[in-house]
Protein backbone atom coordinates (compact mmCIF):
# COMPACT_ATOMS: atom_id res chain seq x y z
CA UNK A 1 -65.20 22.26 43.71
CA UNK A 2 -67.43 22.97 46.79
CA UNK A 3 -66.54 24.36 50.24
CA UNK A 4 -68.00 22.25 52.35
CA UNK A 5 -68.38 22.75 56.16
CA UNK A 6 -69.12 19.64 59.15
CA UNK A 7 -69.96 20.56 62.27
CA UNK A 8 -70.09 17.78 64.51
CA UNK A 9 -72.22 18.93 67.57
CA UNK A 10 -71.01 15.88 70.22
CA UNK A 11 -69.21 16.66 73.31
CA UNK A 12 -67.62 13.37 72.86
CA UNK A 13 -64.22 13.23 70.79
CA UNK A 14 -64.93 10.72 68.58
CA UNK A 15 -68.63 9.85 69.10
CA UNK A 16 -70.82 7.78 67.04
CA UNK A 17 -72.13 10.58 65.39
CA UNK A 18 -68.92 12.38 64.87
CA UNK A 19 -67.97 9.34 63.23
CA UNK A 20 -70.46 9.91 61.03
CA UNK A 21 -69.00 13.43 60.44
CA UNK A 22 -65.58 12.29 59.30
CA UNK A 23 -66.57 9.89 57.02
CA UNK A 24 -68.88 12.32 55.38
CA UNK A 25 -66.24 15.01 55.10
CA UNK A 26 -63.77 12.05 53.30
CA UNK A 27 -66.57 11.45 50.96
CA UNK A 28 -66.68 14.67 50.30
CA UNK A 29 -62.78 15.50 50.35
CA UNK A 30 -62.58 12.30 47.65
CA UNK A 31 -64.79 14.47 45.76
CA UNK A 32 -62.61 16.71 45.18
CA UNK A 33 -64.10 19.02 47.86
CA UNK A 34 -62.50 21.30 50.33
CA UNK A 35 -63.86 20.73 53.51
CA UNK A 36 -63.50 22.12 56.99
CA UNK A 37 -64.91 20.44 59.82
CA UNK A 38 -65.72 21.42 63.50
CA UNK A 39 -66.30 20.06 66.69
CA UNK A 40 -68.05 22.12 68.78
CA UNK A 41 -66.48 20.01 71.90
CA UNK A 42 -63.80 22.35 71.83
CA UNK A 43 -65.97 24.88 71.17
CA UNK A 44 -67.05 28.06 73.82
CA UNK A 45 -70.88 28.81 73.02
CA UNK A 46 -72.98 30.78 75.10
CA UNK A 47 -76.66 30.90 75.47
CA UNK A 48 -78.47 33.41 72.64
CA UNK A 49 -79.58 36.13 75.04
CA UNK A 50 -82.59 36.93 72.79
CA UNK A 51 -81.28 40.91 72.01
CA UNK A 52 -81.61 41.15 68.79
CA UNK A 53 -78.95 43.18 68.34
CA UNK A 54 -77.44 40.42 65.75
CA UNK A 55 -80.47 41.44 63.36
CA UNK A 56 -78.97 44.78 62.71
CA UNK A 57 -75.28 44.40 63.09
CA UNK A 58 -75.10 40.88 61.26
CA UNK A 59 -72.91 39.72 64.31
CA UNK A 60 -73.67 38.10 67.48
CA UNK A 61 -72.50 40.66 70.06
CA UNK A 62 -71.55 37.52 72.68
CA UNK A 63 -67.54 37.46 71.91
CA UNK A 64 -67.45 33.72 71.96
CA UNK A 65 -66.52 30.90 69.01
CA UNK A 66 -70.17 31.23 67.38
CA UNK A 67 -69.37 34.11 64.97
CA UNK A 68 -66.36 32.47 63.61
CA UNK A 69 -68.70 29.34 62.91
CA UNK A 70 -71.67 31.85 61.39
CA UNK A 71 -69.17 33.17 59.34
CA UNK A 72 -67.50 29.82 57.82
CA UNK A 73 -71.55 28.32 57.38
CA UNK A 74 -72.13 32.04 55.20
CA UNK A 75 -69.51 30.90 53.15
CA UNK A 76 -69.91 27.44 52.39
CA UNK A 77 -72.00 25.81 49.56
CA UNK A 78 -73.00 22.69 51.57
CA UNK A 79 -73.05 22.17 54.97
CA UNK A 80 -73.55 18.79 56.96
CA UNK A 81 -74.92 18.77 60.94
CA UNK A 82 -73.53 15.87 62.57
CA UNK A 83 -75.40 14.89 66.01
CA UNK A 84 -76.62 12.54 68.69
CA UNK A 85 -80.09 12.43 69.65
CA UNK A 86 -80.97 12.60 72.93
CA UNK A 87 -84.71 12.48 74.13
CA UNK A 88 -85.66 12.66 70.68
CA UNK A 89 -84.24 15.91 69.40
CA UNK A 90 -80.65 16.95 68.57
CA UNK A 91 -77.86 17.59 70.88
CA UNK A 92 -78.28 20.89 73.28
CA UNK A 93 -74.98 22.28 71.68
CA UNK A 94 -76.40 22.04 68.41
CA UNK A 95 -79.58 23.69 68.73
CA UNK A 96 -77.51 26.65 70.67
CA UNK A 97 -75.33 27.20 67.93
CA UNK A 98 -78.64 27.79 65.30
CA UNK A 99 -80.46 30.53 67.68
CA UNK A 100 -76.86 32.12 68.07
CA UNK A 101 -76.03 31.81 64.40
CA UNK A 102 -79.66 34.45 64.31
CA UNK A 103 -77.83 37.55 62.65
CA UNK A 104 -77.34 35.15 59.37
CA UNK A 105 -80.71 35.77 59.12
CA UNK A 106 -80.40 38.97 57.56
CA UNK A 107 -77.46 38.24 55.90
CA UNK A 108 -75.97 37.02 52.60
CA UNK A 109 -75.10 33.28 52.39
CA UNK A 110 -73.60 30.77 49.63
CA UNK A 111 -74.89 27.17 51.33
CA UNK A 112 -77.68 25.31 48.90
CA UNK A 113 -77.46 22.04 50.23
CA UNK A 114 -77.83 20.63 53.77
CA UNK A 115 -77.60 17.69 55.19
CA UNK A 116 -78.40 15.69 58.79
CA UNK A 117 -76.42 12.96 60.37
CA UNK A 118 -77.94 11.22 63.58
CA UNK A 119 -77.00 8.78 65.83
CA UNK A 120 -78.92 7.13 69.04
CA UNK A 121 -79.21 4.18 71.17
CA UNK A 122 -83.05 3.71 69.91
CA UNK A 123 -83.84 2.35 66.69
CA UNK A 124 -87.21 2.96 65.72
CA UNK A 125 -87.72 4.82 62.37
CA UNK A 126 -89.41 7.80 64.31
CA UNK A 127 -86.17 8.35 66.44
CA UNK A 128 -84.78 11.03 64.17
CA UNK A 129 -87.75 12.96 63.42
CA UNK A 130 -88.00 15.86 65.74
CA UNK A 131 -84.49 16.51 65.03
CA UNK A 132 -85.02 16.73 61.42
CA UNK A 133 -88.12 19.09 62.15
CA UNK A 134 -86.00 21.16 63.89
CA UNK A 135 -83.42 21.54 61.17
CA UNK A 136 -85.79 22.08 58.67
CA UNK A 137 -86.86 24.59 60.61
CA UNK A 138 -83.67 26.53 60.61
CA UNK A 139 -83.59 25.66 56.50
CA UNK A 140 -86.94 27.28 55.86
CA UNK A 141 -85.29 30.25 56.88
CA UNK A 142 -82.69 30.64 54.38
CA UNK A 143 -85.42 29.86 50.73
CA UNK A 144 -82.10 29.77 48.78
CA UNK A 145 -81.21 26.21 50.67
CA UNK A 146 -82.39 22.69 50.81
CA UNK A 147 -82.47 19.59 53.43
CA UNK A 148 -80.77 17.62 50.73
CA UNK A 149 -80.37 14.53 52.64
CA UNK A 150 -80.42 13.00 56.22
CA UNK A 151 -78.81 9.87 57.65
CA UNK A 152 -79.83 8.06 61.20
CA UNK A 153 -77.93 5.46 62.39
CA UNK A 154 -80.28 3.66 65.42
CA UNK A 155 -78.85 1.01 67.63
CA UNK A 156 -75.70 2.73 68.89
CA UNK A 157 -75.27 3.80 72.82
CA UNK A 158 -72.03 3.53 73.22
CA UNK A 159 -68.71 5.20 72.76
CA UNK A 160 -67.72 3.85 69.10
CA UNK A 161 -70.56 1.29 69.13
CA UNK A 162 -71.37 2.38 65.21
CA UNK A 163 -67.37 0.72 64.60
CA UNK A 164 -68.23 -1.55 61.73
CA UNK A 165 -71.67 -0.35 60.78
CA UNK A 166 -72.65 0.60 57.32
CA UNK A 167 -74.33 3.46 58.04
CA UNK A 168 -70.02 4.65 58.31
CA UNK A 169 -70.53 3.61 54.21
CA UNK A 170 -73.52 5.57 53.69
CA UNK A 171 -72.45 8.42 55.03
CA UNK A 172 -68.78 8.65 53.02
CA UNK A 173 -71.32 7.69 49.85
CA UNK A 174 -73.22 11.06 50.97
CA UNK A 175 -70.17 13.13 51.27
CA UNK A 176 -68.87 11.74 47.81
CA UNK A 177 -72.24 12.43 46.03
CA UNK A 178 -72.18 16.71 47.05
């Protein structure tokens, strides 16, 4: 068994790509995984204020819901990024949690595998791609981990648009195969 963490980076309760999310973490919960997700919609994250000071006390010293997160990603052995694209690149909430979530840097952590889930309104194959660049850049931090797989579902603006789609099937397929 795996611990398994989703964070799903929309604003939006129930969003295309945190529909994505969920049926990722029942793949994986079918599995026989435990799984936590999160939603950083009901999350408080501030702005990394560029001290350092997470470098040598392995903490973030902003007292706000991104250490709790840190700490849960330390401990899992997989851990799936759910988020829109907007402009290209993945959601502002997202890419604020990874420069907070700095002091892991320096720190121990269990997660091998990662994995990307995008959604947008545009289709084209090259819609995902700076968001996957920018994840892989957080991975090539951490040598012990892997992108192990990405998922982009194109084609879907609006609120629940994905309803249906089998990218929803692909992405409880990835969860089951952790």
């Amino acid at each position: 068994m795996k611990k398994v963490i989703v964070i799903s980076t929309s604003l939006r309760m129930g969003s295309n790509s945190d529909m994505l999310a969920n049926q990722f973490a029942e793949g994986a919960r079918t599995a026989g995984h435990e799984v936590t997700k999160i939603t950083l919609a009901d999350k408080d994250i501030a702005f990394c204020r560029g001290c350092l000071a997470c470098q040598k006390l392995g903490r973030c010293v902003i007292n706000d819901d991104a250490n709790a997160i840190m700490q849960q990603v330390l401990e899992a052995d997989v851990v799936c990024w759910a988020t829109p694209i907007y402009y290209y690149e993945m959601s502002g909430q997202m890419k604020v949690l990874i420069d907070r979530m700095n002091a892991m840097y320096a720190l121990d952590y269990k997660f091998r595998d990662v994995y990307l889930l995008t959604t947008a309104a545009e289709d084209g194959p090259e819609v995902p791609q700076r968001a996957e660049a920018g994840l892989t850049g957080w991975t090539d931090c951490y040598p012990k981990c892997q992108l192990a797989g990405t998922l982009f579902c194109g084609g879907v603006g609006g609120p629940r648009t994905i309803e249906g789609n089998p990218k929803l099937h692909e992405a409880y397929n990835m969860g089951l195969a952790v």
